[in-house]
PDB file of N, CA and C in Angstrom:
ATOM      1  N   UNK A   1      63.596 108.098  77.980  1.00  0.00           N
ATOM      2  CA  UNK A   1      64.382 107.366  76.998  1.00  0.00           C
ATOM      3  C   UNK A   1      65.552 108.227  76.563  1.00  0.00           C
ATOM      4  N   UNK A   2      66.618 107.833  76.488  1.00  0.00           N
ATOM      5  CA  UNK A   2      68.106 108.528  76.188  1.00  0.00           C
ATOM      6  C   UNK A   2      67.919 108.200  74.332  1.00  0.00           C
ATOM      7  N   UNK A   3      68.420 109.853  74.066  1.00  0.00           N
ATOM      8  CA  UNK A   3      68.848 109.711  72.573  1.00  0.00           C
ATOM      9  C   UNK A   3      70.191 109.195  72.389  1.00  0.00           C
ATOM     10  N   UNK A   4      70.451 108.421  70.997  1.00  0.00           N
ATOM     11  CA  UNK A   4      71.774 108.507  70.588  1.00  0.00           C
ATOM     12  C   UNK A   4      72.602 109.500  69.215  1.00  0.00           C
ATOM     13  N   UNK A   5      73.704 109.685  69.686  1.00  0.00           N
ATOM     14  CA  UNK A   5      74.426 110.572  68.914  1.00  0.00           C
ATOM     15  C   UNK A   5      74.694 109.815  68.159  1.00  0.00           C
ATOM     16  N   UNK A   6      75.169 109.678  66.502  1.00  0.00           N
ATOM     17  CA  UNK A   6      75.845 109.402  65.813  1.00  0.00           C
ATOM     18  C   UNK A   6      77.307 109.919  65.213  1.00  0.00           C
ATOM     19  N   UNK A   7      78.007 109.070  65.081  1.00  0.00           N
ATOM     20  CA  UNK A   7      79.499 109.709  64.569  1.00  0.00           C
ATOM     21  C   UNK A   7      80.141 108.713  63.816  1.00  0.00           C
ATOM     22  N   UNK A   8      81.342 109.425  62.993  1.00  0.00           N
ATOM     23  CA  UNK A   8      81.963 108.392  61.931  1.00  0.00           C
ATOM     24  C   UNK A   8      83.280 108.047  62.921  1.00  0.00           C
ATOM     25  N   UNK A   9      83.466 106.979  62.872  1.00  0.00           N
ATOM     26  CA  UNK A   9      84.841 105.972  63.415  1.00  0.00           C
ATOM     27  C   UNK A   9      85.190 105.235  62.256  1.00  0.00           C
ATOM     28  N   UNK A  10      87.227 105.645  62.290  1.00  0.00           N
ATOM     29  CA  UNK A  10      87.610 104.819  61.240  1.00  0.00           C
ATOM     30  C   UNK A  10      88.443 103.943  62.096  1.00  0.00           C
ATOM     31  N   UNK A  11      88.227 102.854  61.429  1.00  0.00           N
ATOM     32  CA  UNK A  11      89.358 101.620  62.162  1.00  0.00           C
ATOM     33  C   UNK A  11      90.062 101.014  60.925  1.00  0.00           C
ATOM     34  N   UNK A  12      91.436 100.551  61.006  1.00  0.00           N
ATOM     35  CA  UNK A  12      91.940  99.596  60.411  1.00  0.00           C
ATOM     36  C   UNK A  12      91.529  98.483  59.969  1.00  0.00           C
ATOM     37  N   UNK A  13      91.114  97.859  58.828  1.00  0.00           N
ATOM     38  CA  UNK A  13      90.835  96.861  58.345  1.00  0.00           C
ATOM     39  C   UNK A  13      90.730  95.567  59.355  1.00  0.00           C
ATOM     40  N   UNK A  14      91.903  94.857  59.315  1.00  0.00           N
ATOM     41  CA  UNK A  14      92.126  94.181  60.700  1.00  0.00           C
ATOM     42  C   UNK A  14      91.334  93.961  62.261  1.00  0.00           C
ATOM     43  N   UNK A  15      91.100  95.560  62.842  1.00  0.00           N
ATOM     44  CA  UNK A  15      90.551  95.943  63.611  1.00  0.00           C
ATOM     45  C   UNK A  15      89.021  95.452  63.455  1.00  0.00           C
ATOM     46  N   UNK A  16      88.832  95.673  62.462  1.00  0.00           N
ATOM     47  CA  UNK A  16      86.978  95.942  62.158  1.00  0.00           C
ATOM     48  C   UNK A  16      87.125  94.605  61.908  1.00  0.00           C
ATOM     49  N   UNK A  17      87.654  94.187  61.332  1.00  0.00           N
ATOM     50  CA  UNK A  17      87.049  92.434  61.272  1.00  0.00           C
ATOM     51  C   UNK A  17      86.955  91.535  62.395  1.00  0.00           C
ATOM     52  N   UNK A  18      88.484  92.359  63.341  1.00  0.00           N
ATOM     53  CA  UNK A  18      88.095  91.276  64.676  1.00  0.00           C
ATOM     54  C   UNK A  18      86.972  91.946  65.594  1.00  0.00           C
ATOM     55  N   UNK A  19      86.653  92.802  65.702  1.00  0.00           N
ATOM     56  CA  UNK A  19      85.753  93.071  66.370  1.00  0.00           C
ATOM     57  C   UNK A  19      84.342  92.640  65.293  1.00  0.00           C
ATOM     58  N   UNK A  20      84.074  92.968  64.466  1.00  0.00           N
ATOM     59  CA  UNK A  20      83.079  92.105  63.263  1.00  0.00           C
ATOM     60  C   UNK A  20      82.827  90.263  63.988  1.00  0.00           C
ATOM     61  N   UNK A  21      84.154  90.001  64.022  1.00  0.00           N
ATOM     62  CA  UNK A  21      83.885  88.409  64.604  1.00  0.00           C
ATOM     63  C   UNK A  21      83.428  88.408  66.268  1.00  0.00           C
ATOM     64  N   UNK A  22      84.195  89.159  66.483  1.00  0.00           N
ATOM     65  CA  UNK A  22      84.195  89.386  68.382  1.00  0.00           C
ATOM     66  C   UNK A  22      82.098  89.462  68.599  1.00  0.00           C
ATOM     67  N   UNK A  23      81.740  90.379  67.913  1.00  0.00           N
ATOM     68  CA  UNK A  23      80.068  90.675  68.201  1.00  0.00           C
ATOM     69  C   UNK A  23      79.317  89.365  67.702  1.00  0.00           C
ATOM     70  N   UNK A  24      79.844  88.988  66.444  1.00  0.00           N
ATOM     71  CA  UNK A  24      79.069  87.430  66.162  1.00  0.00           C
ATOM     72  C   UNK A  24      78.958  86.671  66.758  1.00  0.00           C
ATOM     73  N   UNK A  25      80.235  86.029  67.870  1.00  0.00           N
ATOM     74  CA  UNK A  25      80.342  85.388  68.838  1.00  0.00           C
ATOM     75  C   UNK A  25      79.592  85.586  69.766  1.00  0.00           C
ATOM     76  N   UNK A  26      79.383  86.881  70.337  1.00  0.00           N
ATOM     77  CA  UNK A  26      78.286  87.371  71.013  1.00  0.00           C
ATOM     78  C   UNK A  26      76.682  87.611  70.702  1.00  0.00           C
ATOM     79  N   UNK A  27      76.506  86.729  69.481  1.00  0.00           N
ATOM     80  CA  UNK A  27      74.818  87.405  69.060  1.00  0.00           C
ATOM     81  C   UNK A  27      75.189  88.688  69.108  1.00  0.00           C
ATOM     82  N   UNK A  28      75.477  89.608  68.507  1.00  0.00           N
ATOM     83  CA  UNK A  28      75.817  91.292  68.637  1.00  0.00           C
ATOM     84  C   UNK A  28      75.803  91.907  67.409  1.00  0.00           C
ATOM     85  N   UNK A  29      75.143  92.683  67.135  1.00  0.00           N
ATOM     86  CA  UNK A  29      76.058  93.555  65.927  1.00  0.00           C
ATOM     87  C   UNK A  29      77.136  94.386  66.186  1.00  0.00           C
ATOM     88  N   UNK A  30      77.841  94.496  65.327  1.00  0.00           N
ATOM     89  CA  UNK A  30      79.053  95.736  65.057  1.00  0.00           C
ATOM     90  C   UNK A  30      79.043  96.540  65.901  1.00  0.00           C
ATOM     91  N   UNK A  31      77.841  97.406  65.644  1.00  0.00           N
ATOM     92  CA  UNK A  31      77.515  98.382  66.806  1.00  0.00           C
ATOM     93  C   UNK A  31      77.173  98.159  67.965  1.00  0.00           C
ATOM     94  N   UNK A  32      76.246  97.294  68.415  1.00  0.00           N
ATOM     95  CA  UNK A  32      76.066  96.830  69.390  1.00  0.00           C
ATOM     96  C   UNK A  32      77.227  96.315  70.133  1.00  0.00           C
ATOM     97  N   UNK A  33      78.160  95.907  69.743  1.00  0.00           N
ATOM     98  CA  UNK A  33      79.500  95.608  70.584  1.00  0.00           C
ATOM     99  C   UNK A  33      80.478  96.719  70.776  1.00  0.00           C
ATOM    100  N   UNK A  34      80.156  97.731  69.849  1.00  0.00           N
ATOM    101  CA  UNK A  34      81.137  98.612  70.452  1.00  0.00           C
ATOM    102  C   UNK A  34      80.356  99.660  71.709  1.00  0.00           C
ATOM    103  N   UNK A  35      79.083  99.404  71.409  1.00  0.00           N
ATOM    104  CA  UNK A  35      78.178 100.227  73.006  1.00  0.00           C
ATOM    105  C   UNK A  35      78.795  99.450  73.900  1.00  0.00           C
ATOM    106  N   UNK A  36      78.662  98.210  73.908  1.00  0.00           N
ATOM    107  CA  UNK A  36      79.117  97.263  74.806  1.00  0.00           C
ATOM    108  C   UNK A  36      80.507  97.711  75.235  1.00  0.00           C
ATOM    109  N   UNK A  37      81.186  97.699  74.503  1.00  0.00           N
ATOM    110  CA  UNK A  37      82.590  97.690  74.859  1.00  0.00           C
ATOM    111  C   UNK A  37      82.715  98.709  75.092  1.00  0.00           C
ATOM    112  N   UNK A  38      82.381 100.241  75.027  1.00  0.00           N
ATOM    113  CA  UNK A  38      82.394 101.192  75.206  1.00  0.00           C
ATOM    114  C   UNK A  38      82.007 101.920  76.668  1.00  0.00           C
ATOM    115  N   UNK A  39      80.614 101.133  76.907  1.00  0.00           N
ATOM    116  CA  UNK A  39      79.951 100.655  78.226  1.00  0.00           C
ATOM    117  C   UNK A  39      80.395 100.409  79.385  1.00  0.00           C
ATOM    118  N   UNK A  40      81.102  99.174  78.851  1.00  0.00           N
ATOM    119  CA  UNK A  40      82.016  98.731  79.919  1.00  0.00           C
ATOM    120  C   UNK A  40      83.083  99.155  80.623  1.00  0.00           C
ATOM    121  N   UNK A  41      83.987  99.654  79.528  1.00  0.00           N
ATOM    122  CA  UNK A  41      85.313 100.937  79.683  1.00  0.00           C
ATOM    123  C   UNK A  41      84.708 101.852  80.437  1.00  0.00           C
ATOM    124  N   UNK A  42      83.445 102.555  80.536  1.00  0.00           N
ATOM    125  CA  UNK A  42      83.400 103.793  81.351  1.00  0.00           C
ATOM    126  C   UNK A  42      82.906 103.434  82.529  1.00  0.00           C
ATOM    127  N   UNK A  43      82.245 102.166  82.764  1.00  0.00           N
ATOM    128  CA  UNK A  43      81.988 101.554  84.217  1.00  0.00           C
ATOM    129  C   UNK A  43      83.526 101.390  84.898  1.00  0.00           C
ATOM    130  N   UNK A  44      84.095 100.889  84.576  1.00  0.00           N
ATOM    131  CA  UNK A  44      85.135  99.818  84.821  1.00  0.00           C
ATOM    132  C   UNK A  44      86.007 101.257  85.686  1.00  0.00           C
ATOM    133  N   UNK A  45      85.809 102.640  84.476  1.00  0.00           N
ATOM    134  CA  UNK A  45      87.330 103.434  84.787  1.00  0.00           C
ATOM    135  C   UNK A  45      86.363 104.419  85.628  1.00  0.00           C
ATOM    136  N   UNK A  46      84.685 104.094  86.323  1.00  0.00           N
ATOM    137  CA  UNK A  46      84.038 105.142  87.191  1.00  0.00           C
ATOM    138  C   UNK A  46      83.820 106.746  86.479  1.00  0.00           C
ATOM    139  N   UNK A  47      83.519 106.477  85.451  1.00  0.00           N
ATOM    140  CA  UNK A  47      82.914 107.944  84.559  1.00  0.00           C
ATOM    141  C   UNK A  47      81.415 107.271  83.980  1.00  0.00           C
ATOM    142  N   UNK A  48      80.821 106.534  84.150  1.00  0.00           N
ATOM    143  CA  UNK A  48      79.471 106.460  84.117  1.00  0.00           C
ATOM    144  C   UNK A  48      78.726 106.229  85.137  1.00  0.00           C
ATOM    145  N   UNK A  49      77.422 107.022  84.768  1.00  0.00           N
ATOM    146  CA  UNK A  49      77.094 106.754  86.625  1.00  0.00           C
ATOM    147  C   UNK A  49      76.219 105.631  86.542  1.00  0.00           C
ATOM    148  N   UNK A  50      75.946 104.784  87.656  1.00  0.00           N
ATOM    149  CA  UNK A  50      75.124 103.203  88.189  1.00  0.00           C
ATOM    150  C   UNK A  50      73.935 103.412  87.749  1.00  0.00           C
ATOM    151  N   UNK A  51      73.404 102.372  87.355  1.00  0.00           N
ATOM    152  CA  UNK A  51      71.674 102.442  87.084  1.00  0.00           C
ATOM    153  C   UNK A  51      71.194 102.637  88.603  1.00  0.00           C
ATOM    154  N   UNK A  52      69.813 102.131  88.850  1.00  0.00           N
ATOM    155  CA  UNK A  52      69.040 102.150  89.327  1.00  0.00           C
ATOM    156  C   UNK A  52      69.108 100.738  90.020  1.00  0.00           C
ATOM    157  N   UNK A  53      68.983  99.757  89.135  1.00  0.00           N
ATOM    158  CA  UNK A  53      69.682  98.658  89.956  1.00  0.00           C
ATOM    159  C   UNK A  53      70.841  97.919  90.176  1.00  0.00           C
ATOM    160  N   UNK A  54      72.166  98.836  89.636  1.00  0.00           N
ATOM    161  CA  UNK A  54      73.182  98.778  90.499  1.00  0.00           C
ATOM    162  C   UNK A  54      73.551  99.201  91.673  1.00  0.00           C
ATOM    163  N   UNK A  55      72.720 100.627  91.653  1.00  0.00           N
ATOM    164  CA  UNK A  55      73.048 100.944  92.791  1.00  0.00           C
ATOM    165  C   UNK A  55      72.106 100.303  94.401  1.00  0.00           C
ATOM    166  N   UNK A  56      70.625  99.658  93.879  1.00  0.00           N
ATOM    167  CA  UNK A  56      69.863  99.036  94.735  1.00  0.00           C
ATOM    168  C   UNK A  56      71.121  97.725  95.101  1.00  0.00           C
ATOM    169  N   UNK A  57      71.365  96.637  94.271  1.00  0.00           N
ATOM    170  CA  UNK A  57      72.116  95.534  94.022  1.00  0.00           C
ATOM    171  C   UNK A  57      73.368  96.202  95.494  1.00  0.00           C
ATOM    172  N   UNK A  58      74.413  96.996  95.340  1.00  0.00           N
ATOM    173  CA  UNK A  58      75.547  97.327  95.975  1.00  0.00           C
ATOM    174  C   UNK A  58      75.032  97.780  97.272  1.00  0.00           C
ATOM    175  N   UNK A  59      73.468  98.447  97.528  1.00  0.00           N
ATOM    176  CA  UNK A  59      72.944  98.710  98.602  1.00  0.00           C
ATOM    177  C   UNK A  59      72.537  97.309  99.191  1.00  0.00           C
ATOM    178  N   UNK A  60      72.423  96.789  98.736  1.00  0.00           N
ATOM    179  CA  UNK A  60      72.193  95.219  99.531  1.00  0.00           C
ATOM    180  C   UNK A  60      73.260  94.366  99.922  1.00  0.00           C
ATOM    181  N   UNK A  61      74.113  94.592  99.106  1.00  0.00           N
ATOM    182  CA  UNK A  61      75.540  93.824  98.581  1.00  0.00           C
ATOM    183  C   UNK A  61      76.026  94.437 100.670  1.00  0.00           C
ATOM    184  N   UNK A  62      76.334  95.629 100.784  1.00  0.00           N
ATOM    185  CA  UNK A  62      76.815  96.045 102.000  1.00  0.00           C
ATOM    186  C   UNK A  62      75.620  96.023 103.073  1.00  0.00           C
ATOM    187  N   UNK A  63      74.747  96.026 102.909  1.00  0.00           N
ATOM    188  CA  UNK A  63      73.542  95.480 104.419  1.00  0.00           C
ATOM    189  C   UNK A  63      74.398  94.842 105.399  1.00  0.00           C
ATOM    190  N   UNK A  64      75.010  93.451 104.529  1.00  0.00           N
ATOM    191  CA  UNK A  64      75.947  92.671 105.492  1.00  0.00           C
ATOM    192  C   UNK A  64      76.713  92.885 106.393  1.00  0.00           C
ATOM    193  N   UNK A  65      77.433  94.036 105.885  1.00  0.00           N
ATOM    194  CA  UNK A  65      78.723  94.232 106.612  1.00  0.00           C
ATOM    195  C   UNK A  65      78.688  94.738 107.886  1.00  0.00           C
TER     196      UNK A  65
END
């Protein structure tokens, strides 16, 4: 099981509310959307490494080829 770090983030008023609405929309909390979104950014830019079944999933994905 992975620990989590805690830290203080300040955002602009503005900011925090649309993301406040952005996670509601999603069933999400606050926090929970910024893991999310946070998540995603480091997949997307290849600085997090694949689970276990991404990387099974992409091993199948190319069988085909």
């Amino acid at each position: 099981m992975s620990t989590k770090k805690s830290f203080v983030l300040r955002l602009n008023a503005e900011m925090y509310e649309s993301l406040e609405k952005w996670a509601e929309d999603e069933y999400r909390s606050t926090n929970g959307q910024l893991e999310w979104i946070i998540s995603e950014a480091l997949k997307k830019a290849g600085r997090l490494k694949k689970t276990k079944e991404e990387r099974l999933k992409n091993k199948e994905d190319n069988k085909d080829d």
